[in-house]
Protein backbone atom coordinates (compact mmCIF):
# COMPACT_ATOMS: atom_id res chain seq x y z
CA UNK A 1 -16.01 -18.52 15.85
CA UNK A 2 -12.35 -18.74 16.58
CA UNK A 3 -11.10 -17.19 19.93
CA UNK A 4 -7.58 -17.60 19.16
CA UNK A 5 -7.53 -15.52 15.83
CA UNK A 6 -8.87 -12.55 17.66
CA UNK A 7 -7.12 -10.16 20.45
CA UNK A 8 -8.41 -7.63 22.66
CA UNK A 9 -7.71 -4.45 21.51
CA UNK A 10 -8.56 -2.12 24.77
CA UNK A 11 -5.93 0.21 25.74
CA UNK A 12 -5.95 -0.46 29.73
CA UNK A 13 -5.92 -4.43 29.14
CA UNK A 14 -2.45 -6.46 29.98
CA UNK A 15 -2.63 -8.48 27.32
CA UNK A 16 -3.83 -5.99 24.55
CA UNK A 17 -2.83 -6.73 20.85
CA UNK A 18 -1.62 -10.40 21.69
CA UNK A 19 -3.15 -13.04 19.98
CA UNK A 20 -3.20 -16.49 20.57
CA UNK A 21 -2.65 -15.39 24.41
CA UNK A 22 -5.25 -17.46 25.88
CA UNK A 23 -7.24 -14.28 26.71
CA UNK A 24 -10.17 -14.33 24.90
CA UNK A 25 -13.00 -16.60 24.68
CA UNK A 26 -16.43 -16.73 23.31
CA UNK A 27 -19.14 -14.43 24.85
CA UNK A 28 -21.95 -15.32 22.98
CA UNK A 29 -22.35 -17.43 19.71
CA UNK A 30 -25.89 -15.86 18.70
CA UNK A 31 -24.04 -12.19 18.44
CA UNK A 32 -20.75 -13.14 17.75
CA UNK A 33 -19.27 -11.64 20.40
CA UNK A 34 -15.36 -12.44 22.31
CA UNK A 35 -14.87 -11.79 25.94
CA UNK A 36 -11.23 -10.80 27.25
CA UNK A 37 -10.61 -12.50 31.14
CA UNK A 38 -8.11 -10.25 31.69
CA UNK A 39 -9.84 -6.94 31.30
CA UNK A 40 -13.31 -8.50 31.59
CA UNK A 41 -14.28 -6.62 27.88
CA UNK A 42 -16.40 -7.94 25.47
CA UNK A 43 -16.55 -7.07 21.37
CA UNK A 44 -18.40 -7.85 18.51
CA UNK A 45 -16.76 -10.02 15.95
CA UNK A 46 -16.99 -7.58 13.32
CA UNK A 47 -14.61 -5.04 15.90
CA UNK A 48 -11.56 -3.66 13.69
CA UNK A 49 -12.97 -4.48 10.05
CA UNK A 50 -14.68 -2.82 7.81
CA UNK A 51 -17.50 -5.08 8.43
CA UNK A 52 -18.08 -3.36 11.58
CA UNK A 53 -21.64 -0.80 11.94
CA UNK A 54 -22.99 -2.03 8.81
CA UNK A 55 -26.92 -2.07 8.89
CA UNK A 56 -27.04 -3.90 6.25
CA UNK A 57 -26.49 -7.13 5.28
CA UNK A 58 -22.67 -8.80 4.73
CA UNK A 59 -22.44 -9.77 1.30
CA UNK A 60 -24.05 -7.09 -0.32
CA UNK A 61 -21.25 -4.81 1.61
CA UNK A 62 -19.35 -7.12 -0.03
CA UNK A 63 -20.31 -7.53 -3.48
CA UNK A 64 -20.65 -3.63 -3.55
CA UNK A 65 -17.03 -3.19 -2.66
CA UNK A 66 -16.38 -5.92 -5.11
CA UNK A 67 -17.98 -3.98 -7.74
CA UNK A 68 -16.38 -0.71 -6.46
CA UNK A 69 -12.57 -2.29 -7.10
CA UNK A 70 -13.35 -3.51 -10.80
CA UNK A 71 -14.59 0.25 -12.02
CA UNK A 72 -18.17 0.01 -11.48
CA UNK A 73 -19.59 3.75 -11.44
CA UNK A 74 -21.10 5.00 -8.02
CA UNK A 75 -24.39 5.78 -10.11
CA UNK A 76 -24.88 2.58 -11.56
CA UNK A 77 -24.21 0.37 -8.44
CA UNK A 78 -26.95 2.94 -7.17
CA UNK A 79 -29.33 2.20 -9.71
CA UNK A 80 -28.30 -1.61 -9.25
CA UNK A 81 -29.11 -2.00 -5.34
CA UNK A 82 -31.48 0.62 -5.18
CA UNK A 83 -29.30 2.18 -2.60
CA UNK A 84 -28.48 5.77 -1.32
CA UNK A 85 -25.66 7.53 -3.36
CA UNK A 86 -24.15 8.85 0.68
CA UNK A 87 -24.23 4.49 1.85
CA UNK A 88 -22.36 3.81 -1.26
CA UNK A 89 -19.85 6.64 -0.84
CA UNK A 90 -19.51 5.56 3.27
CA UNK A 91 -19.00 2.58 2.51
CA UNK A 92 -16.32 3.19 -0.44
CA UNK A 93 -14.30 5.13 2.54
CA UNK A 94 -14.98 2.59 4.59
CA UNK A 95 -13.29 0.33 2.52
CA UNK A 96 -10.78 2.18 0.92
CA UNK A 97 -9.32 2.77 4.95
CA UNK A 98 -9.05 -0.43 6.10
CA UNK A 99 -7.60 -1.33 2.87
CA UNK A 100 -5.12 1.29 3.63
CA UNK A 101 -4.52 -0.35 7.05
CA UNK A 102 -4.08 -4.16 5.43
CA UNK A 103 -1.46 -2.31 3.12
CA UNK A 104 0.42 -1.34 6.04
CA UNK A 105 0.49 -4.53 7.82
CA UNK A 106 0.67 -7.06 4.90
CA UNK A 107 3.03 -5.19 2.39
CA UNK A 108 4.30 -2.00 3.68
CA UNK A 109 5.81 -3.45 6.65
CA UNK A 110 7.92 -6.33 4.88
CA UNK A 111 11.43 -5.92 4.34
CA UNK A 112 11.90 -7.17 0.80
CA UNK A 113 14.67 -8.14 -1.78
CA UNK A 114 13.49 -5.63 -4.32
CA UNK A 115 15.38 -6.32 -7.27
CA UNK A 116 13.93 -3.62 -9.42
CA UNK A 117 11.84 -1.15 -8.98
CA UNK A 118 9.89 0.86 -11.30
CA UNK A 119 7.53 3.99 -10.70
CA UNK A 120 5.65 6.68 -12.31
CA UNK A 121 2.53 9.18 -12.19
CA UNK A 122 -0.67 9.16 -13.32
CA UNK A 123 -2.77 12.30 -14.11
CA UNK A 124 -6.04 12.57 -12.99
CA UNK A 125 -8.94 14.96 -14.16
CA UNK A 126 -10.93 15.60 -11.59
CA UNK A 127 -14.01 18.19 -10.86
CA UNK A 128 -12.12 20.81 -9.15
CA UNK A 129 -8.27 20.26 -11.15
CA UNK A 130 -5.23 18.01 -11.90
CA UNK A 131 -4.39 15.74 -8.75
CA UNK A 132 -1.30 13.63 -9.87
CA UNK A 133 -0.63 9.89 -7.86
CA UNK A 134 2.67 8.18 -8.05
CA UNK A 135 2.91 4.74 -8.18
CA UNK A 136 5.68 2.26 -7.72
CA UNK A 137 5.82 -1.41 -8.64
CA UNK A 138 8.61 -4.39 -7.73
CA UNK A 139 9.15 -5.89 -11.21
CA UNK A 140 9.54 -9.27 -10.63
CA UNK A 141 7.02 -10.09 -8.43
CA UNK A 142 4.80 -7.20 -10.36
CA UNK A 143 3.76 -5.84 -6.49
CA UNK A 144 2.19 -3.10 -5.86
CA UNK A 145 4.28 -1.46 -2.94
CA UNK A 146 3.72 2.14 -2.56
CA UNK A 147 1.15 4.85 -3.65
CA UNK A 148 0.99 8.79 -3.11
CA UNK A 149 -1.54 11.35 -3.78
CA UNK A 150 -1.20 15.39 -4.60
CA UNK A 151 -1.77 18.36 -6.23
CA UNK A 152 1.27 18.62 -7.58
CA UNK A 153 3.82 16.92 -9.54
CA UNK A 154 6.95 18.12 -7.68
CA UNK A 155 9.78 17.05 -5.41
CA UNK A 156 7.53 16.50 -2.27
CA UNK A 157 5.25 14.04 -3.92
CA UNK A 158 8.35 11.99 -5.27
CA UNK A 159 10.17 12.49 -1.97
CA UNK A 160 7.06 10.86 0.20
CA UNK A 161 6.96 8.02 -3.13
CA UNK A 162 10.51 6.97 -2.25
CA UNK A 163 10.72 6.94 1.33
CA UNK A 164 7.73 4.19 1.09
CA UNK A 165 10.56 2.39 -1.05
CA UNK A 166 12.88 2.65 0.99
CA UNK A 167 11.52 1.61 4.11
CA UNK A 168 10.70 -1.62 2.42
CA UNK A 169 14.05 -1.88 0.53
CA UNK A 170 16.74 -5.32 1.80
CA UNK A 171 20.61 -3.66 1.93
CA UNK A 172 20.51 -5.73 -1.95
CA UNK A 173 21.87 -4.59 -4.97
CA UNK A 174 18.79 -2.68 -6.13
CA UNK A 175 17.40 -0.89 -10.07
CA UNK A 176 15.39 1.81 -9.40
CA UNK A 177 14.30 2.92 -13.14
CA UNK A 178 11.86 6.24 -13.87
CA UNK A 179 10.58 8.44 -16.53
CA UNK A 180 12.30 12.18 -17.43
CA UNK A 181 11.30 13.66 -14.26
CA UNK A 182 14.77 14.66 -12.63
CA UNK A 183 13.09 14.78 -9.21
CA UNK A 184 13.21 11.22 -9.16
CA UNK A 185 17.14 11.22 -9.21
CA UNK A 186 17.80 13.32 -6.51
CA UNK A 187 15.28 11.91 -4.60
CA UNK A 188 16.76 8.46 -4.70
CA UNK A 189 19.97 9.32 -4.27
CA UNK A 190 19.25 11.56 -1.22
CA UNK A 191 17.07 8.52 0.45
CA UNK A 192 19.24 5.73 -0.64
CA UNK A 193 22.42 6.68 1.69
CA UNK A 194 24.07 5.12 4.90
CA UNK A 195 25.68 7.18 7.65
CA UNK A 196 29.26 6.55 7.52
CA UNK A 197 31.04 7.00 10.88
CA UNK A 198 34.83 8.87 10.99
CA UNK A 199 34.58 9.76 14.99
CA UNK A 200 35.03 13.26 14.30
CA UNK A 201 32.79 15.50 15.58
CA UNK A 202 29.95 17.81 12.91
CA UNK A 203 27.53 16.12 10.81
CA UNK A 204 27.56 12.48 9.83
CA UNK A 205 28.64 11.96 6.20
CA UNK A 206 26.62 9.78 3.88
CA UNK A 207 28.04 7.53 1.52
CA UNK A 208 25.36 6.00 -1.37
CA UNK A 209 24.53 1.88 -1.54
CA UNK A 210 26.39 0.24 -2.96
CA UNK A 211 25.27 -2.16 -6.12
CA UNK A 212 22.30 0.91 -6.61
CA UNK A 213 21.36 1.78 -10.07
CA UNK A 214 19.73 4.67 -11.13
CA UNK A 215 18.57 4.23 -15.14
CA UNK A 216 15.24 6.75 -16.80
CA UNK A 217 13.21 5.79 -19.96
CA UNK A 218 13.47 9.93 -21.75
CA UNK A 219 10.26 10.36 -24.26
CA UNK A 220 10.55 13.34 -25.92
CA UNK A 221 8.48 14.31 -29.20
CA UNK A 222 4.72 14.68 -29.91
CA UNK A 223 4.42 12.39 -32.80
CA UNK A 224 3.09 9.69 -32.20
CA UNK A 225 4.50 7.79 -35.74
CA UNK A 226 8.07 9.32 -34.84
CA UNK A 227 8.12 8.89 -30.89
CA UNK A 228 11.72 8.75 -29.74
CA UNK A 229 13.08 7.18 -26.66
CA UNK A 230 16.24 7.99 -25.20
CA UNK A 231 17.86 5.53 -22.40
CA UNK A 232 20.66 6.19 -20.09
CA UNK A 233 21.96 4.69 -16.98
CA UNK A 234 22.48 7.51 -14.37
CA UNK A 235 23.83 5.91 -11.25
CA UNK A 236 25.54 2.22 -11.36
CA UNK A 237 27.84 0.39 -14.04
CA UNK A 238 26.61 -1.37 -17.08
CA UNK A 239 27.18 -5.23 -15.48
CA UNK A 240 25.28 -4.06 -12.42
CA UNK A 241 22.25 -3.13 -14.63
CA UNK A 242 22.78 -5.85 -16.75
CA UNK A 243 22.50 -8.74 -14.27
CA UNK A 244 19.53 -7.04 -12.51
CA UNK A 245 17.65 -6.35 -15.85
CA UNK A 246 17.97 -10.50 -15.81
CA UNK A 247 17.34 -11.40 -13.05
CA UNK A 248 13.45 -9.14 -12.37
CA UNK A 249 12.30 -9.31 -15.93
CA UNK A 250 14.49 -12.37 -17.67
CA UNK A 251 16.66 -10.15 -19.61
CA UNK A 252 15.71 -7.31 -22.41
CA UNK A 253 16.49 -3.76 -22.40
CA UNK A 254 15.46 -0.50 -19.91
CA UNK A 255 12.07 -0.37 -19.74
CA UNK A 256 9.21 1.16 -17.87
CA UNK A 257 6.70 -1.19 -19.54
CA UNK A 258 6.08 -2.84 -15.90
CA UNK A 259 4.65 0.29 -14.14
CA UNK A 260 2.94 1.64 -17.59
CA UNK A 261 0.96 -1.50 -17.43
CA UNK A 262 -0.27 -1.09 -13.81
CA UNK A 263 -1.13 2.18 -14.89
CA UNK A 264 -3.88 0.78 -17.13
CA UNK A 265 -4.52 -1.33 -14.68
CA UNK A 266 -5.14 1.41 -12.13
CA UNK A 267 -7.11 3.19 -14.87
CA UNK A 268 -9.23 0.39 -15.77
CA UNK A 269 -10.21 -0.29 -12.36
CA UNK A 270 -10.86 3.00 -10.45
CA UNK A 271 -13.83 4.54 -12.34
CA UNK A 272 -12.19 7.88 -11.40
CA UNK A 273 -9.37 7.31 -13.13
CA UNK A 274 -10.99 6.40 -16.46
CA UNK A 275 -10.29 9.16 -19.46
CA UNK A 276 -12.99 11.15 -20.33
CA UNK A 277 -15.22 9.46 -17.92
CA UNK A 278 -18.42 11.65 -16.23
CA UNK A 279 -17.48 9.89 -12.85
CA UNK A 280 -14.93 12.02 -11.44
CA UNK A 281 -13.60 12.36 -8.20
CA UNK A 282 -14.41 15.61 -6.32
CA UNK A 283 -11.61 15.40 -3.35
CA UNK A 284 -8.23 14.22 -2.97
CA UNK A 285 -8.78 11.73 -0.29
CA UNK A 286 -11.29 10.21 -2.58
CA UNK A 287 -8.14 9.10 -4.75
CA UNK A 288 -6.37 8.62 -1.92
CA UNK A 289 -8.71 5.83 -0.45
CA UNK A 290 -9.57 4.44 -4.08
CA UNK A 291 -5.89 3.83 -4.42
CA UNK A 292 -5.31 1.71 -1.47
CA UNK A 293 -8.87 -0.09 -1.88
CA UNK A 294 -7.58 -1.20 -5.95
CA UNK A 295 -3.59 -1.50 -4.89
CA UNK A 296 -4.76 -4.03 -1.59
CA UNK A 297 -7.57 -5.78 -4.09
CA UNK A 298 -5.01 -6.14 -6.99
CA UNK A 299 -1.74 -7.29 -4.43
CA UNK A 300 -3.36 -9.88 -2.74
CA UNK A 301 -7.17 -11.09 -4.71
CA UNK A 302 -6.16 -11.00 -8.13
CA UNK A 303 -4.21 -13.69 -9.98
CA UNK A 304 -1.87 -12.07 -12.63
CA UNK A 305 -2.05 -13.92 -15.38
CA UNK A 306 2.19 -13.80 -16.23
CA UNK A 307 3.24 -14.52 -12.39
CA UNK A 308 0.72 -17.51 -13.31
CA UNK A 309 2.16 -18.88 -16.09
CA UNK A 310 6.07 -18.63 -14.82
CA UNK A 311 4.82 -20.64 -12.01
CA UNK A 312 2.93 -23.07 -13.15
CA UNK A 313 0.07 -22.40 -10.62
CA UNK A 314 -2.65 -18.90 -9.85
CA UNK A 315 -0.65 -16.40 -8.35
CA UNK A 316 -1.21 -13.31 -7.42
CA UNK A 317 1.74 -10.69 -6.53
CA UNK A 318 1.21 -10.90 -2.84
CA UNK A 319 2.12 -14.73 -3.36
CA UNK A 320 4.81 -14.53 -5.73
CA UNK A 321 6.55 -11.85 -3.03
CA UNK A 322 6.49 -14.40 -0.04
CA UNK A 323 3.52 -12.63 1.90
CA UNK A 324 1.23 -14.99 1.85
CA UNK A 325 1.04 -18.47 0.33
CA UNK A 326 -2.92 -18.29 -0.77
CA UNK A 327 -5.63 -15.80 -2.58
CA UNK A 328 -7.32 -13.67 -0.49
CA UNK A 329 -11.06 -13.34 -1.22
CA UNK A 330 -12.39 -10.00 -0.73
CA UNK A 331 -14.46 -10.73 2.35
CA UNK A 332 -10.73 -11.84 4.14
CA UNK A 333 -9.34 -8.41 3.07
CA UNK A 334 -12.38 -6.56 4.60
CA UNK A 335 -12.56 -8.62 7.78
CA UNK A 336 -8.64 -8.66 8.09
CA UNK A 337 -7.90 -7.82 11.69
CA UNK A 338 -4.82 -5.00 11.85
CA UNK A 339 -2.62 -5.02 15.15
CA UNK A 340 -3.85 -2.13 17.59
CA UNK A 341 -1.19 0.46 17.48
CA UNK A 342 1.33 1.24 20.71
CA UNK A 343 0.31 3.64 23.21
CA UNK A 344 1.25 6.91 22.97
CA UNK A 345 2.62 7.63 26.34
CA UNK A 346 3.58 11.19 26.63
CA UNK A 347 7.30 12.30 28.28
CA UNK A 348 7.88 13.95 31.53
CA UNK A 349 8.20 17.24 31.77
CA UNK A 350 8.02 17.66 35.49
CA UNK A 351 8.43 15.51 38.87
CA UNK A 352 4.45 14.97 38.84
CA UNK A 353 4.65 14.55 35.15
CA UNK A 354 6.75 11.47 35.80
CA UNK A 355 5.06 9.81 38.61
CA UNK A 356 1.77 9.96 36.26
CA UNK A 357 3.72 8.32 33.36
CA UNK A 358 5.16 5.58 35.26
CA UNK A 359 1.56 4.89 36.44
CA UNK A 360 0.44 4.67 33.25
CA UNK A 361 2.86 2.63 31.91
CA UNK A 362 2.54 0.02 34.77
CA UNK A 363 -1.42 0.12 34.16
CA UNK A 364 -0.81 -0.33 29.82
């Protein structure tokens, strides 16, 4: 037990969220449980992971979700453990949310020199229709960075897709190539913008980045001997797509091959996904969650075997992208510890209103 890797996490404690603060210290060593002197709060060790409220024991919750992340069917890790089909579906959420939550922290949050960026959609069959899920990968480090899950395949769902990317995007020179789909253009070039100020009054007028290349891979035909591909370049000069082509993938041509691969990946991986598979997914947030347990497993406990060989050494694409400078094992993603989020303290409306807020604030 290590007091100074875990914070208290109440919302009425001075030194909530801080870590290292000198705060906590240990309770009791036969539960595992921290104590926080300055609220006088204790918690279990297991408080904030997925860990936590399990009856049964930790590494079968572990070798389950193990099993769940490499495409293991629900029925046969059923038939496997002898366990209830409603523990192993819990427990699949239960996983697939904190994963969700590691994303968020680990990778989501990062501000990152891109490079290139690549994304697409898979479609899913599942019992009740078509749910498509975009995906988006950063070429050169081949990192998963952002996911999204819907009904449809329309403007919305690529809007929410790039917003992700931008959030994480460095002001860099950046190549953001796609499929076909023309909502992918607009949508990057309405995200990718910067509010120019004249000092005239109206609206603010946006200018695009600079150095930002749009290029799509065009497949037309049904063929598969004859199966032509059309590439074009539809924001951004030749040199600028050039010298980013070279310096994410080592050179070659416009290419979606990057994302199409984590596609099988995904595919290979989620038993949901799988073509013409009998396990199929009944609810959206069931992809949803599967997504983020697979994208969090794959970023930061897999070694990919090319980031390996260019350096020399197991990598996996957390690694190669700065985040972290070691593989995660699977019981480190599930016990990972996510900062508690700020409290939501409410405006004013009236005088009373106020007094109550400042006395809240003084008490957070």
């Amino acid at each position: 037990m290590n007091p100074k890797e875990q914070f208290c996490a109440e919302d009425g404690c001075g030194d909530r969220g801080k870590k290292g603060a000198g705060n906590i210290v240990i309770h009791s060593q036969i539960e595992k449980r921290y104590q926080c002197t300055t609220c006088g709060k204790t918690f279990s060790e297991r408080k904030g992971t997925a860990l936590y409220g399990i009856k049964k024991e930790e590494r079968q919750f572990v070798q389950v979700v193990t099993l769940l992340a490499h495409g293991c069917p629900m029925q046969a890790i059923v038939a496997a453990f002898e366990m209830d089909e409603r523990t192993v579906k819990a427990w699949y959420e239960r996983a697939g949310s904190h994963c969700q939550e590691v994303h968020q922290v680990v990778v989501s949050s990062q501000q990152l020199d891109l490079g290139q960026v690549q994304a697409d959609e898979i479609r899913v069959k599942t019992q009740h229709g078509i749910i498509w899920m975009a995906l988006a990968i950063m070429v050169s480090t081949r990192l998963w960075i952002a996911g999204e899950v819907s009904p449809r395949r329309d403007k919305v769902l690529i809007q929410r897709l790039v917003e992700q990317i931008r959030a994480m995007a460095q002001f860099r020179p950046l190549l953001l190539a796609v499929d076909g789909l023309s909502s992918y253009v607009s949508a990057f070039r309405d995200c990718f913008r910067l509010p120019v100020r004249s000092g005239e009054t109206g609206h603010t007028h946006l200018e695009a980045w600079p150095h930002v290349a749009i290029v799509q891979v065009i497949k037309s035909g049904t063929h598969k001997s004859a199966f032509p591909i059309k590439r074009r370049i539809v924001q951004g000069s030749d040199l600028v797509v050039l010298a980013l082509l070279r310096a994410t993938q080592g050179g070659g041509g416009i290419n979606t091959a990057f994302i199409e691969r984590l596609n099988a990946t995904f595919r290979q991986r989620l038993a949901c996904l799988a073509r013409r598979s009998r396990a199929l997914a009944r609810r959206q947030e069931t992809l949803h969650l599967g997504m983020y347990l697979l994208g969090t497993v794959y970023n930061l406990a897999t070694y990919h075997d090319t980031l390996t060989q260019n350096a020399g050494r197991p990598t996996t694409p957390a690694m190669a992208a700065g985040l972290t400078d070691h593989r995660w094992s699977l019981r480190e993603v599930l016990t990972f510890k996510s900062p508690p989020k700020p409290l939501d303290i409410p405006k004013p409306t009236t005088r009373f209103g106020a007094y109550a807020v400042k006395e809240l604030a003084q008490a957070a």
